[in-house]
N, C-alpha and C. Protein backbone atom coordinates (compact mmCIF):
# COMPACT_ATOMS: atom_id res chain seq x y z
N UNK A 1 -99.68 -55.77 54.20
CA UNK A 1 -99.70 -57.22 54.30
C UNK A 1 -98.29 -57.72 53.96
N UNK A 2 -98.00 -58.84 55.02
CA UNK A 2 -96.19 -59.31 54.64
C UNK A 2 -96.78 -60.79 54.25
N UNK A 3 -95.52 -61.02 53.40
CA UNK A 3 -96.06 -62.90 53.22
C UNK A 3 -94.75 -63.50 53.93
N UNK A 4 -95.20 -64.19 54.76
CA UNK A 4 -94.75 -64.62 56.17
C UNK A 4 -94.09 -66.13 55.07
N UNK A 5 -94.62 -66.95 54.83
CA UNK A 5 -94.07 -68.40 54.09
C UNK A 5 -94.49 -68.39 52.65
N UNK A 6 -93.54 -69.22 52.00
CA UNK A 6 -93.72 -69.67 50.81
C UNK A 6 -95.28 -70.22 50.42
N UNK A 7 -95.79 -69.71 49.27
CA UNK A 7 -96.96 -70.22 49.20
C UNK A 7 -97.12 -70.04 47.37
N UNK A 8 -98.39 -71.20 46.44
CA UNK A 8 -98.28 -71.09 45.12
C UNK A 8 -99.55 -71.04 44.67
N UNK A 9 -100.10 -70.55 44.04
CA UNK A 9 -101.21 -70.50 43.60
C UNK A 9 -101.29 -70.90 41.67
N UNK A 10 -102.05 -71.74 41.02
CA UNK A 10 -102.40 -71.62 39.69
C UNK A 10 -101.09 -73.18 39.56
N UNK A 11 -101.06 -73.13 38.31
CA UNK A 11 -100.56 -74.04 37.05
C UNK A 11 -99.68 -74.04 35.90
N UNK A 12 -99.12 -74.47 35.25
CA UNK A 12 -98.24 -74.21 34.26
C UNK A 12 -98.59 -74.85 33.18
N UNK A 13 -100.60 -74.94 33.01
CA UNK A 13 -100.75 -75.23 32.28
C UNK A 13 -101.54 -74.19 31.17
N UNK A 14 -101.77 -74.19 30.20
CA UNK A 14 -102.06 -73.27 28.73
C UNK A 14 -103.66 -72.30 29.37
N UNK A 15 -102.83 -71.40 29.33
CA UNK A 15 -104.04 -70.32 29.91
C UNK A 15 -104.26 -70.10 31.06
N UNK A 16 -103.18 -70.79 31.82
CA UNK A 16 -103.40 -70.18 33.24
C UNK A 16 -101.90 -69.78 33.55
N UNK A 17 -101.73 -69.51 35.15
CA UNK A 17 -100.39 -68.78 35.60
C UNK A 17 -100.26 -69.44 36.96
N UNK A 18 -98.62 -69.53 37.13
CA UNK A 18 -98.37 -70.11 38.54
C UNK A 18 -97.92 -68.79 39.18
N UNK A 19 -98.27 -68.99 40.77
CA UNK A 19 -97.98 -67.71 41.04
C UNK A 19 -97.65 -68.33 42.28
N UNK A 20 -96.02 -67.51 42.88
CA UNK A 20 -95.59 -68.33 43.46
C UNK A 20 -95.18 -67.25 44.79
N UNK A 21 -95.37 -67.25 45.64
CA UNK A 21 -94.99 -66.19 46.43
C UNK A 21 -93.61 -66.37 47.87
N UNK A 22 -92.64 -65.77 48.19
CA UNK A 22 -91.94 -65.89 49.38
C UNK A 22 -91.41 -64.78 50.10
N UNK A 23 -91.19 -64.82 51.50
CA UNK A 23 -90.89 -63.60 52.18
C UNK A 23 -89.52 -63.06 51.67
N UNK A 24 -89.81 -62.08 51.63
CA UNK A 24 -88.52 -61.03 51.45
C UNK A 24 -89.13 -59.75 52.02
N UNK A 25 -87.72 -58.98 52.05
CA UNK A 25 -87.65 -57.54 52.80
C UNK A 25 -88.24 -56.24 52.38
N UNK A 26 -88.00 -56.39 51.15
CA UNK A 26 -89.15 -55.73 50.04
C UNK A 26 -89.94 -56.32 49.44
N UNK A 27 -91.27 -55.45 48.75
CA UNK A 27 -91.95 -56.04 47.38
C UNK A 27 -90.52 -56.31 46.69
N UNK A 28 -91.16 -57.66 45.67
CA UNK A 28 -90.39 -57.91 44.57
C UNK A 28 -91.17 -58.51 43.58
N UNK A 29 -90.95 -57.98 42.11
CA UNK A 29 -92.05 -58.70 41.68
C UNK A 29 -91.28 -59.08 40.18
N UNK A 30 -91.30 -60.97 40.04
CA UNK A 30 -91.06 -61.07 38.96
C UNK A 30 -92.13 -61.57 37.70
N UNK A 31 -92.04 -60.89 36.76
CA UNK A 31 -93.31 -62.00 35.93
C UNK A 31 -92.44 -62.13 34.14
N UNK A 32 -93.01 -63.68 34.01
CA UNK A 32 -92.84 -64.06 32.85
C UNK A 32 -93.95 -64.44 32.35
N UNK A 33 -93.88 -64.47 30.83
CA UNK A 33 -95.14 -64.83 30.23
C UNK A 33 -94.58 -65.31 28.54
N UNK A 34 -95.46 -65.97 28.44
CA UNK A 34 -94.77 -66.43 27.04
C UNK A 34 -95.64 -65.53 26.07
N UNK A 35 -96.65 -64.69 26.43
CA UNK A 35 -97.45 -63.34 25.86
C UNK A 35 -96.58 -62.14 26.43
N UNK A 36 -95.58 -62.15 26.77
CA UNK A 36 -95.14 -60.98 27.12
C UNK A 36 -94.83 -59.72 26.27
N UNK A 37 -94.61 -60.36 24.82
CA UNK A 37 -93.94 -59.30 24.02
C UNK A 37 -95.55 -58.31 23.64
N UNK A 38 -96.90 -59.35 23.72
CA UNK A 38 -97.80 -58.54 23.18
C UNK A 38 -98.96 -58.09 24.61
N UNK A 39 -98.51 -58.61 25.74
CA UNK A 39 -99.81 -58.13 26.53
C UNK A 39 -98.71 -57.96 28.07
N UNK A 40 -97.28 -57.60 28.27
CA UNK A 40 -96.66 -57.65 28.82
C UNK A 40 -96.90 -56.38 29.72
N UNK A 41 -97.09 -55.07 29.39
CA UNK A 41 -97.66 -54.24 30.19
C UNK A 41 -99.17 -54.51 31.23
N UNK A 42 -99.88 -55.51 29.99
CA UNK A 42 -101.40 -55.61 30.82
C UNK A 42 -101.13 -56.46 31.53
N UNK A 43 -100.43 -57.43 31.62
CA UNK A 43 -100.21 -58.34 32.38
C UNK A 43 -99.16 -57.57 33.90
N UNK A 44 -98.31 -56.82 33.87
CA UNK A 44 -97.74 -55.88 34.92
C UNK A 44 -98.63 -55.21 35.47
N UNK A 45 -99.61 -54.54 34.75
CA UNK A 45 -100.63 -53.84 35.72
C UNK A 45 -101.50 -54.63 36.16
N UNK A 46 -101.91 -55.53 36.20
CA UNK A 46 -102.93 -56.44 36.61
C UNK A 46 -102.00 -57.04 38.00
N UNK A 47 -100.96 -57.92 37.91
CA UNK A 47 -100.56 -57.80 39.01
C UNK A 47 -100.34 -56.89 40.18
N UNK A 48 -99.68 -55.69 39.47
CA UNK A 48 -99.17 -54.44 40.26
C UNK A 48 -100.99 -54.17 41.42
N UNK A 49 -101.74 -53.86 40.34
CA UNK A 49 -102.59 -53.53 41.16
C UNK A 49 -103.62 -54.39 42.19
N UNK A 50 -103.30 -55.65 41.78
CA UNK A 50 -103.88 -56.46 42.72
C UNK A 50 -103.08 -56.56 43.99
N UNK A 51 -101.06 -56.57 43.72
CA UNK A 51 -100.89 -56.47 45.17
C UNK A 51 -101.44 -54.84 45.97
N UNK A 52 -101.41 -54.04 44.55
CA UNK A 52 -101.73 -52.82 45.97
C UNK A 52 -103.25 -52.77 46.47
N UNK A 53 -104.03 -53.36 45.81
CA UNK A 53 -105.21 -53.18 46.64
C UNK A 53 -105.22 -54.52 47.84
N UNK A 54 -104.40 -55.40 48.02
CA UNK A 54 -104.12 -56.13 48.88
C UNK A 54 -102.96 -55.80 50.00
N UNK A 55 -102.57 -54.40 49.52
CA UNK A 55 -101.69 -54.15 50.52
C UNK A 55 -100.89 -54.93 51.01
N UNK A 56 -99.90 -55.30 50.14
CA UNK A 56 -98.65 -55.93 49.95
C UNK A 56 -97.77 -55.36 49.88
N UNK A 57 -96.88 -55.32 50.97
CA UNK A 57 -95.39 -54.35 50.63
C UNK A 57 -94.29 -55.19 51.45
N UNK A 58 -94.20 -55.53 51.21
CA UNK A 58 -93.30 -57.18 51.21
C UNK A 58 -93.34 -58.37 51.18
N UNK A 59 -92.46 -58.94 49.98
CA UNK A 59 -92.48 -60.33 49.91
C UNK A 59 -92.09 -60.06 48.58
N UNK A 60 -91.76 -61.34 47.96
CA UNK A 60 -90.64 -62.25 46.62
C UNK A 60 -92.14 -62.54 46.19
N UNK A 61 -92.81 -61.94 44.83
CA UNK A 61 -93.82 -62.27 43.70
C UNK A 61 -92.99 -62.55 42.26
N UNK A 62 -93.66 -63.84 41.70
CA UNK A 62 -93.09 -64.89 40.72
C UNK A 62 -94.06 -65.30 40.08
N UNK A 63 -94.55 -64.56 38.80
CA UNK A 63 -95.33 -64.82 37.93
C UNK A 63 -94.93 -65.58 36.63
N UNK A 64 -95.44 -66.88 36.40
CA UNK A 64 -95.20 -67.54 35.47
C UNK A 64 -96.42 -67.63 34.26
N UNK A 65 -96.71 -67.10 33.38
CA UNK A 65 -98.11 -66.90 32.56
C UNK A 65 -98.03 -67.72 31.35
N UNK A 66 -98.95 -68.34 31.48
CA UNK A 66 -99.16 -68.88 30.29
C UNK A 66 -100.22 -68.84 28.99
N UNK A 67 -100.48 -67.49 29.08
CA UNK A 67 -101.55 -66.92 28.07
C UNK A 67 -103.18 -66.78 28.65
N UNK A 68 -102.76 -66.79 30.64
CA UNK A 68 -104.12 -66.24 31.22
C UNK A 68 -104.88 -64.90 31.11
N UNK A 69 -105.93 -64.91 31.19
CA UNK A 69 -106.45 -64.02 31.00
C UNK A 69 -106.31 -62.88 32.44
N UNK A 70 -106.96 -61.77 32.38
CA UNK A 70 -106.60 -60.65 33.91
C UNK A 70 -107.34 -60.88 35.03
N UNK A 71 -108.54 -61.90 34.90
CA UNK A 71 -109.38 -62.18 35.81
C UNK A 71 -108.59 -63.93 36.64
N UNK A 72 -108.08 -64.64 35.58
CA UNK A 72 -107.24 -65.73 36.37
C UNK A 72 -105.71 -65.31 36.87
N UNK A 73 -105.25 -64.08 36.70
CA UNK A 73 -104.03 -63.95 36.83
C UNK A 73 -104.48 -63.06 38.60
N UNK A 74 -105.51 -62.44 38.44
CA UNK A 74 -105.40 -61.57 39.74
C UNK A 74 -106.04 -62.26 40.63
N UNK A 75 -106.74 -63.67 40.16
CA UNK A 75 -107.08 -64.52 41.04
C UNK A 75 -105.83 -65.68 41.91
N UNK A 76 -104.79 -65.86 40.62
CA UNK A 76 -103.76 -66.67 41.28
C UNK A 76 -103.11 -65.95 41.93
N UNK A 77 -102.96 -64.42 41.76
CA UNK A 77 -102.19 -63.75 42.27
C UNK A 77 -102.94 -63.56 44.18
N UNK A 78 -104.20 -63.43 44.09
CA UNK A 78 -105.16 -63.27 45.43
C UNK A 78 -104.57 -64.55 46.12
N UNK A 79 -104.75 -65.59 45.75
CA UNK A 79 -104.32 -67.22 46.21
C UNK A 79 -103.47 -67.23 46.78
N UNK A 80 -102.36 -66.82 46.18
CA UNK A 80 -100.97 -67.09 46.64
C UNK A 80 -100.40 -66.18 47.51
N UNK A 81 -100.50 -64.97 47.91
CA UNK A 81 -100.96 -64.03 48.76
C UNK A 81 -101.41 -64.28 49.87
N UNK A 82 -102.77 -64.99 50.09
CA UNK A 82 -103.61 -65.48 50.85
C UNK A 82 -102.82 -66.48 51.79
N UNK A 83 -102.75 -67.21 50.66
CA UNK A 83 -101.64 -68.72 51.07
C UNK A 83 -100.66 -68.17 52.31
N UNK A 84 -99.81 -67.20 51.77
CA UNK A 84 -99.13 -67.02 52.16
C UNK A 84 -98.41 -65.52 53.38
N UNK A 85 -99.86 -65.57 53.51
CA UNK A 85 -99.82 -64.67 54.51
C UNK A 85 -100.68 -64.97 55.76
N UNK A 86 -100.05 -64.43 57.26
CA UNK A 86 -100.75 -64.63 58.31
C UNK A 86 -102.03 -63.56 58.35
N UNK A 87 -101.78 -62.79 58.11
CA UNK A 87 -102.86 -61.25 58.17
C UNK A 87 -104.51 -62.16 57.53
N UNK A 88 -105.43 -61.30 57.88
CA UNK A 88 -106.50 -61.54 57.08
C UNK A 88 -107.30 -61.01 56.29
N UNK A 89 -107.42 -60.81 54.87
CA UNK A 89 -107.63 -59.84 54.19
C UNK A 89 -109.19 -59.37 54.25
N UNK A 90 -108.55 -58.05 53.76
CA UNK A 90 -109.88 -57.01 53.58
C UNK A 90 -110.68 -56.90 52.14
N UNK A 91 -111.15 -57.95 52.51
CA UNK A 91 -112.08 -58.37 51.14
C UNK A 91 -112.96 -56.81 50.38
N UNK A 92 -112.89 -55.69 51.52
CA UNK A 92 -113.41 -54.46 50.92
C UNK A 92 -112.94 -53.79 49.89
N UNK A 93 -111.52 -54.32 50.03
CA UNK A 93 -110.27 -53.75 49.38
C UNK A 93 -110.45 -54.32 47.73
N UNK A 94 -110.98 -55.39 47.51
CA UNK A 94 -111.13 -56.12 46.63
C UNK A 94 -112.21 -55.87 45.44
């Protein structure tokens, strides 16, 4: 799956995450979190593996967290993805 346009999913408000997605040539994946120092790995794998079971291998990922939990983060992360891609996903994958 490529992400064809800019697209955002979530909030920058307390307990949730903006997730912001744009085309590029590779995966890229940035994430911040203001929990980073204590849940900064769980929060990397939770993304990581939501793009690979969405089969994502290109595009600019921009995680902004604000103390969400792994079920709203792989949901903003699905969103913005979605948003931003022409393809249509394989909800099997999910």
């Amino acid at each position: 799956m490529r992400i064809v346009r800019a697209a955002v999913a979530g909030s920058l408000e307390s307990s949730d995450a903006l997730v912001k997605v744009s085309p590029n040539d590779e995966l890229e994946v940035d994430i911040q979190s203001t929990v980073m120092g204590q849940y900064g790995d769980a929060i990397t794998t939770v993304v990581n593996e939501t793009l690979e079971k969405l089969g994502v291998t290109e595009g600019f990922v921009s995680v902004d967290d604000k103390g969400a939990l792994d079920f709203a983060i792989r949901a903003r992360v699905q969103g913005a993805v979605f948003r931003g891609s022409d393809e249509q996903p394989d909800w099997s994958r999910l």
